[in-house]
C-alpha atoms as a PDB file:
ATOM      1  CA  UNK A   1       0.000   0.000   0.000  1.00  0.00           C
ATOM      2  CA  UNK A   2       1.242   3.129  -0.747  1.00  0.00           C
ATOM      3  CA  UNK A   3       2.537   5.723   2.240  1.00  0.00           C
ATOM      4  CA  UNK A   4       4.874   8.792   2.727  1.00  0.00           C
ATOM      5  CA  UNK A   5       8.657   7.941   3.527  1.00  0.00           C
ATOM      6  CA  UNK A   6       8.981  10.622   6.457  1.00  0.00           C
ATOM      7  CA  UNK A   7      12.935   9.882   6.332  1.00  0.00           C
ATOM      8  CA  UNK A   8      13.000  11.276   2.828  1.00  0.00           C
ATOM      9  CA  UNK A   9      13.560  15.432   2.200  1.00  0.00           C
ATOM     10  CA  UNK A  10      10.111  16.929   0.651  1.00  0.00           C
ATOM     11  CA  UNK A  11      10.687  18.344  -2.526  1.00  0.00           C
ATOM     12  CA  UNK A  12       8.549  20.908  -3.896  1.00  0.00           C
ATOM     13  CA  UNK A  13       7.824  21.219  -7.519  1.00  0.00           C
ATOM     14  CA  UNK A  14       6.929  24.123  -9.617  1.00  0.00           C
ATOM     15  CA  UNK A  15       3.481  23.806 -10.843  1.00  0.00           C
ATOM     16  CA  UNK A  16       1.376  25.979 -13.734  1.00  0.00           C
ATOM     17  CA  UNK A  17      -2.319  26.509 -13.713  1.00  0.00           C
ATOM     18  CA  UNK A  18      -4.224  26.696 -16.569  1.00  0.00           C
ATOM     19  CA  UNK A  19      -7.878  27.273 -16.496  1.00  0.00           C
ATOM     20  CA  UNK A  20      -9.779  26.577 -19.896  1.00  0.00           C
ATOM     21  CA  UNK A  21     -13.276  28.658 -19.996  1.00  0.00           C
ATOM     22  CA  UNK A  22     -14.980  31.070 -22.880  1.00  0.00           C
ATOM     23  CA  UNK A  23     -16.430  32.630 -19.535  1.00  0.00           C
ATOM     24  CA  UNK A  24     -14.618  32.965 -16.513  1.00  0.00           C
ATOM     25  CA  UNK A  25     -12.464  35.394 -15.514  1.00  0.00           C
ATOM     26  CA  UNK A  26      -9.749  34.782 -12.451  1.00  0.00           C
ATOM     27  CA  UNK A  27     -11.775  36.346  -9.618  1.00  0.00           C
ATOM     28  CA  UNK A  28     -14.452  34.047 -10.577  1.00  0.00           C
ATOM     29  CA  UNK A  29     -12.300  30.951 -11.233  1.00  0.00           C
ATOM     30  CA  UNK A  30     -13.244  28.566  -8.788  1.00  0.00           C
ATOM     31  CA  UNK A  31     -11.428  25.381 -10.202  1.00  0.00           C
ATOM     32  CA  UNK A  32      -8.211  27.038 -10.729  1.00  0.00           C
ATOM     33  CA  UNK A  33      -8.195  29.143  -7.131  1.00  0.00           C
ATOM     34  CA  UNK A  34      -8.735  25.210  -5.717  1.00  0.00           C
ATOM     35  CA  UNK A  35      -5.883  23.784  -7.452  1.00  0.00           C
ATOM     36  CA  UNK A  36      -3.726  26.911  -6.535  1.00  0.00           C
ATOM     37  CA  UNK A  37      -4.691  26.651  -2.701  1.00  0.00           C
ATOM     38  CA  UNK A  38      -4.508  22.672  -2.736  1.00  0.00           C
ATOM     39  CA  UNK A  39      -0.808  23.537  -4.602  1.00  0.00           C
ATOM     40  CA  UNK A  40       0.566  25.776  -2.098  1.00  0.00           C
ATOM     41  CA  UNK A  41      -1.096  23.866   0.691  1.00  0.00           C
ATOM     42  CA  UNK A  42       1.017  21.088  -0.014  1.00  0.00           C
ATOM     43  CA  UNK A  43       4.214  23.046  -0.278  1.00  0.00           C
ATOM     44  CA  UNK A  44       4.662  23.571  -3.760  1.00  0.00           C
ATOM     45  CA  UNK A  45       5.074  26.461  -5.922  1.00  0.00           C
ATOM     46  CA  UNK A  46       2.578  27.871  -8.185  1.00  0.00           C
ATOM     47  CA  UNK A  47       5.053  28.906 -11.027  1.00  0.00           C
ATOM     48  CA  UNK A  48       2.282  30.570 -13.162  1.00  0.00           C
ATOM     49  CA  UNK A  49      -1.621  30.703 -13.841  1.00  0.00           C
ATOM     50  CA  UNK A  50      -3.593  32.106 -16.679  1.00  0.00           C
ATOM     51  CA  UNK A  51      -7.175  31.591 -18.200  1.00  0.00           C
ATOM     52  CA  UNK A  52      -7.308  31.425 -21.624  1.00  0.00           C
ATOM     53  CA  UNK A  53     -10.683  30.573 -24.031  1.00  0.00           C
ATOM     54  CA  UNK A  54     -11.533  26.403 -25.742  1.00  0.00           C
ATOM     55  CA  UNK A  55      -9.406  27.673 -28.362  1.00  0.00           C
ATOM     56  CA  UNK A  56      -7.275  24.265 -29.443  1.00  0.00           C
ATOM     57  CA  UNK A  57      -4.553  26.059 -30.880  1.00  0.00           C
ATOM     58  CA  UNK A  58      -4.086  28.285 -27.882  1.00  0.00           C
ATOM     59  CA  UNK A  59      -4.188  26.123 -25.497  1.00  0.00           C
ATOM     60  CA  UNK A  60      -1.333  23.995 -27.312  1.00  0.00           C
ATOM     61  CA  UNK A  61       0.802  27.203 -27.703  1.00  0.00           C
ATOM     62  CA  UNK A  62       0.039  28.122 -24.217  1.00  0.00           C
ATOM     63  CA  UNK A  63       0.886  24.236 -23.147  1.00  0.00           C
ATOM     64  CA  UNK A  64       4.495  24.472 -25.450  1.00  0.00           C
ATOM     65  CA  UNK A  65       5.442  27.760 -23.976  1.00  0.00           C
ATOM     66  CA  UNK A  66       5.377  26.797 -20.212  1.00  0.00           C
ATOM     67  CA  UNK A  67       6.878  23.182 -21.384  1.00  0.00           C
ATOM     68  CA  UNK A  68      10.272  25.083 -22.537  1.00  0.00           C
ATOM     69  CA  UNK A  69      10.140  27.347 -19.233  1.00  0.00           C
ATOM     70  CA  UNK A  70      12.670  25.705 -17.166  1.00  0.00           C
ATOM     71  CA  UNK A  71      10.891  27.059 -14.163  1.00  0.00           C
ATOM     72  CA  UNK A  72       7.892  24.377 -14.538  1.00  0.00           C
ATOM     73  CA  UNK A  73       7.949  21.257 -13.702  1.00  0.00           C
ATOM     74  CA  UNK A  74       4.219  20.379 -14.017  1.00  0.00           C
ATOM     75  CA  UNK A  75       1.214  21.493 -15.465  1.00  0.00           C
ATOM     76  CA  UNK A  76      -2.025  21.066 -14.844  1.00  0.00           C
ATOM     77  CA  UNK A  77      -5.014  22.284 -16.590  1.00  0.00           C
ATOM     78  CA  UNK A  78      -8.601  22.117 -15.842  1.00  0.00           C
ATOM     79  CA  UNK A  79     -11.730  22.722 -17.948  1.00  0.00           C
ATOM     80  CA  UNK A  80     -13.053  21.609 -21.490  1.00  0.00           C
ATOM     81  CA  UNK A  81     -11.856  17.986 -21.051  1.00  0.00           C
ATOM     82  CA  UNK A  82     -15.883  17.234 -21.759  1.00  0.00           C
ATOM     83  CA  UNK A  83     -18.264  15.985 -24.566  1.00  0.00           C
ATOM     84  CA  UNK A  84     -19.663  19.444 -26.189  1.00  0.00           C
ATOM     85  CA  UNK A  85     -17.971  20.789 -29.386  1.00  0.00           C
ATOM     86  CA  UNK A  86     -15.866  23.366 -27.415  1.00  0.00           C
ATOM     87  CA  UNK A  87     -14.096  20.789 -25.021  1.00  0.00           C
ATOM     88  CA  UNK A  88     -10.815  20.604 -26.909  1.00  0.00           C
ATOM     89  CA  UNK A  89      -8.989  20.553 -23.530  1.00  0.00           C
ATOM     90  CA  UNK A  90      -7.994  16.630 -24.558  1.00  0.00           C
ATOM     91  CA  UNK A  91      -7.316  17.266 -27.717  1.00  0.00           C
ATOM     92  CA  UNK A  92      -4.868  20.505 -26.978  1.00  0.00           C
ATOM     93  CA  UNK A  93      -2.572  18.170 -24.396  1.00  0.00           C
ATOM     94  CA  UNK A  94      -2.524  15.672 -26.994  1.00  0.00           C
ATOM     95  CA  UNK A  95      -1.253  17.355 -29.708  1.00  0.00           C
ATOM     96  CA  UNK A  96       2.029  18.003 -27.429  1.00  0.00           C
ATOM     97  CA  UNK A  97       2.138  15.066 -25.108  1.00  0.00           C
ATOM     98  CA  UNK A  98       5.126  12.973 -26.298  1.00  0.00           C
ATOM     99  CA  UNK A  99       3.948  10.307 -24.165  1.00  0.00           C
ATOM    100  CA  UNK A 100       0.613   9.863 -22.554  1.00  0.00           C
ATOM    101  CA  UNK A 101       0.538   8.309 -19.109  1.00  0.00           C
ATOM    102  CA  UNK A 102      -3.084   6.126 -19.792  1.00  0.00           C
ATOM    103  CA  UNK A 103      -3.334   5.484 -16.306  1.00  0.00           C
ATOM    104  CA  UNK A 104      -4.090   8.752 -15.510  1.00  0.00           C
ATOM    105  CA  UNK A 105      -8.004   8.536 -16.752  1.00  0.00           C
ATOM    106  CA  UNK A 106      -8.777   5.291 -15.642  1.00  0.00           C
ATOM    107  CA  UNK A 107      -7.508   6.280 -12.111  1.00  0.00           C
ATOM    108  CA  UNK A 108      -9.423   9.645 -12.037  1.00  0.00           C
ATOM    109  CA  UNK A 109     -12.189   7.485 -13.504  1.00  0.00           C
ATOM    110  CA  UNK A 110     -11.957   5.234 -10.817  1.00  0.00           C
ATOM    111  CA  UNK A 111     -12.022   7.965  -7.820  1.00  0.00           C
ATOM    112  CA  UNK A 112     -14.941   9.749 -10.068  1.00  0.00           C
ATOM    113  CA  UNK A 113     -17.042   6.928  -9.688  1.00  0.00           C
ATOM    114  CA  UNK A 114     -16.969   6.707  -5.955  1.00  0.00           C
ATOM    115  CA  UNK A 115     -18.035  10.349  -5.699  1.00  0.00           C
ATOM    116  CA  UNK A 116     -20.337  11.253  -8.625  1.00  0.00           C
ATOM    117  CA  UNK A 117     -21.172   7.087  -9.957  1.00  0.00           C
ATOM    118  CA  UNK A 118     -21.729   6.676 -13.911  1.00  0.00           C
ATOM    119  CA  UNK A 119     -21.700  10.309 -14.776  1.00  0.00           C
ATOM    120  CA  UNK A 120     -17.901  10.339 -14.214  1.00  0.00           C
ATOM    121  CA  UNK A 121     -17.808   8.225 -17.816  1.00  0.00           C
ATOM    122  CA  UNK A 122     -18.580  12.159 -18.906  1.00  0.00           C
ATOM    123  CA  UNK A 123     -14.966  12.753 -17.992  1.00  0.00           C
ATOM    124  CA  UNK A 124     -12.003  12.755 -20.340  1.00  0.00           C
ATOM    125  CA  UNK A 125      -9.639  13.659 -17.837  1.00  0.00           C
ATOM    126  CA  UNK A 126      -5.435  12.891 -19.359  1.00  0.00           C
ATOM    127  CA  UNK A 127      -2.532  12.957 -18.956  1.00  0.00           C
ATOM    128  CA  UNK A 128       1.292  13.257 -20.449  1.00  0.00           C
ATOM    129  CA  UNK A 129       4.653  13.691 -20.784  1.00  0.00           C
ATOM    130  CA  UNK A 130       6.152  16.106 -23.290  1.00  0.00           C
ATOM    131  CA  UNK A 131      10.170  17.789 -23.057  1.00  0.00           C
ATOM    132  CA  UNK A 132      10.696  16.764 -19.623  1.00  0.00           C
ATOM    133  CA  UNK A 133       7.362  17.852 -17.983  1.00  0.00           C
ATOM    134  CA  UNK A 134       4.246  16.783 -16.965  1.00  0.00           C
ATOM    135  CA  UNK A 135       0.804  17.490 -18.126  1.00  0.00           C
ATOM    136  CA  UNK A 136      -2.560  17.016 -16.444  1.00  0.00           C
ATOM    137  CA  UNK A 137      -5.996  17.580 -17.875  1.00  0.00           C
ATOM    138  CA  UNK A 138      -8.792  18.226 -15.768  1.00  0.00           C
ATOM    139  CA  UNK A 139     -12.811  18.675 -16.183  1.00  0.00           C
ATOM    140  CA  UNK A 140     -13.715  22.292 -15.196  1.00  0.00           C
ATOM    141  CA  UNK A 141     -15.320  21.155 -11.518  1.00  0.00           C
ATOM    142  CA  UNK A 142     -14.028  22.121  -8.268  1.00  0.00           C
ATOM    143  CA  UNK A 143     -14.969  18.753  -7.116  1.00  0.00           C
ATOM    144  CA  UNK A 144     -13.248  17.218 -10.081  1.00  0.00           C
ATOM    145  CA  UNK A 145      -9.956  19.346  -9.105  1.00  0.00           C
ATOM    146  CA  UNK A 146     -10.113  18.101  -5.433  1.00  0.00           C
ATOM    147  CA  UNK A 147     -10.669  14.806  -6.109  1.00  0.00           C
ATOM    148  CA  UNK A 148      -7.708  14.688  -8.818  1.00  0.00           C
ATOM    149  CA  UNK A 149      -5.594  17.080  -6.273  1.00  0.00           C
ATOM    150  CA  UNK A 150      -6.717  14.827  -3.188  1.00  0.00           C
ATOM    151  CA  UNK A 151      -6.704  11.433  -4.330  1.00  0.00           C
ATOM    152  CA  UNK A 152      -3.876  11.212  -7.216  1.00  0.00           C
ATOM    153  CA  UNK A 153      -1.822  14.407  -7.636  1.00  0.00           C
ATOM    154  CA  UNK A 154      -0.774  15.139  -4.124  1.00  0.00           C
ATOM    155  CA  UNK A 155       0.293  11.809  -4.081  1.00  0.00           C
ATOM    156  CA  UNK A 156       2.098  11.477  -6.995  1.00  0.00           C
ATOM    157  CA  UNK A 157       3.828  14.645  -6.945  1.00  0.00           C
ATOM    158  CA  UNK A 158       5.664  14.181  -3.319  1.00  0.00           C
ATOM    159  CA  UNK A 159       8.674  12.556  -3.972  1.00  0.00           C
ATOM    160  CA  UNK A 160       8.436  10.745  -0.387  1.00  0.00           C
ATOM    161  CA  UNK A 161       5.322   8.611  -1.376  1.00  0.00           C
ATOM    162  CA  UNK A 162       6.005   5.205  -1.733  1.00  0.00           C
ATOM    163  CA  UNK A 163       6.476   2.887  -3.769  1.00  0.00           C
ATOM    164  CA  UNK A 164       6.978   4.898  -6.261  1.00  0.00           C
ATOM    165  CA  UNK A 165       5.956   8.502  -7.991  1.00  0.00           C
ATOM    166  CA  UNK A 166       6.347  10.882 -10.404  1.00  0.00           C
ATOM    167  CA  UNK A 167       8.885  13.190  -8.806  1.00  0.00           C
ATOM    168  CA  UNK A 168      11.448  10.450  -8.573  1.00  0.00           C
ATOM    169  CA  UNK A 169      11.481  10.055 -12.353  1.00  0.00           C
ATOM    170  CA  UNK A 170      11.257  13.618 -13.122  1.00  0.00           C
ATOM    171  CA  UNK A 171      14.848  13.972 -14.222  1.00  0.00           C
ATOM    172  CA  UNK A 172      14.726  10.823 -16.618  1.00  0.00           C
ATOM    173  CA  UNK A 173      11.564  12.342 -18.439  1.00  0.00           C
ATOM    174  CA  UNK A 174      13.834  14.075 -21.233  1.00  0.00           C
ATOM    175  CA  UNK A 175      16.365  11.407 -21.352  1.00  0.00           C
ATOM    176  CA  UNK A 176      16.167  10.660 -25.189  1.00  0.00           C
ATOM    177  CA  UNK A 177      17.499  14.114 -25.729  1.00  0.00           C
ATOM    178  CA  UNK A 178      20.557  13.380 -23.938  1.00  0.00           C
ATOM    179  CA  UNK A 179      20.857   9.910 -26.045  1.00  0.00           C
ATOM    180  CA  UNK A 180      21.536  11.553 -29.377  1.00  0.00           C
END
């Protein structure tokens, strides 16, 4: 079973927000305020935050220009990972993921269920890998951002959790590079 290695130094890791919406503004953001307090609550760093339309295209830009900041380790969006013809959240991550972690969805899937049953198959939560970093997609919900934040991410993101997590691995992501 999984636990925190209290021998082990925490190590906090730089984390951008990205909310997705063609209405909110940030005083009114609600899912990206809860992954910024849940981020800082935990002892990392929020390295940036903006909120930007369901424009595929921008998003993607917006996703490539924090993945070549070397002051971001992680980045996690949340909104238009739905159904409707606007949700191009998904589609955005995946035209720069280099890898996709699959687990990712079928995990959030799996702690959706427990809290909101069959409507969490309404949920195309993802996530990646792409030069060095990691991505995380996220429906638009507060709820949806705590349960990621509180059941997965927090987790995965502290380098003491056990057995193993993402931190750990976080400076073999852009290994290939160093191949060639």
């Amino acid at each position: 079973m999984s636990r925190i290695d209290e021998k082990k130094e925490f190590l906090p890791v730089r984390i951008a927000v990205l909310t997705v919406s063609d209405s909110r503004h940030l005083n009114e953001d609600k899912s990206g305020q809860t992954l910024v307090d849940r981020i800082e609550g935990a002892g990392h760093v929020v390295a940036d935050r903006k909120i930007m339309p369901d424009e595929r295209t921008e998003i993607a830009e917006q996703l490539r220009s924090w993945i070549a900041t070397d002051a971001i380790d992680v980045i996690i969006s949340t909104g238009g990972t739905g159904l409707t013809g606007r949700d191009v959240s998904v589609e955005a991550h995946r035209d720069v993921y280099e890898k996709e972690v699959d687990a990712f969805g079928t995990v959030f899937t799996i702690v959706s269920m427990q809290k909101i049953g069959t409507s969490a198959v309404q949920s195309r939560a993802t996530a990646g890998v792409a030069g060095g970093k990691y991505l995380f997609a996220l429906p638009g919900s507060p709820g949806a951002c705590r349960d990621a934040w509180d059941e997965i991410l927090v987790k995965q993101l502290d380098f003491r959790h056990l057995p193993c997590n993402f931190v750990e691995i976080m400076p073999r992501l852009d290994e290939y590079l160093r191949r060639k």
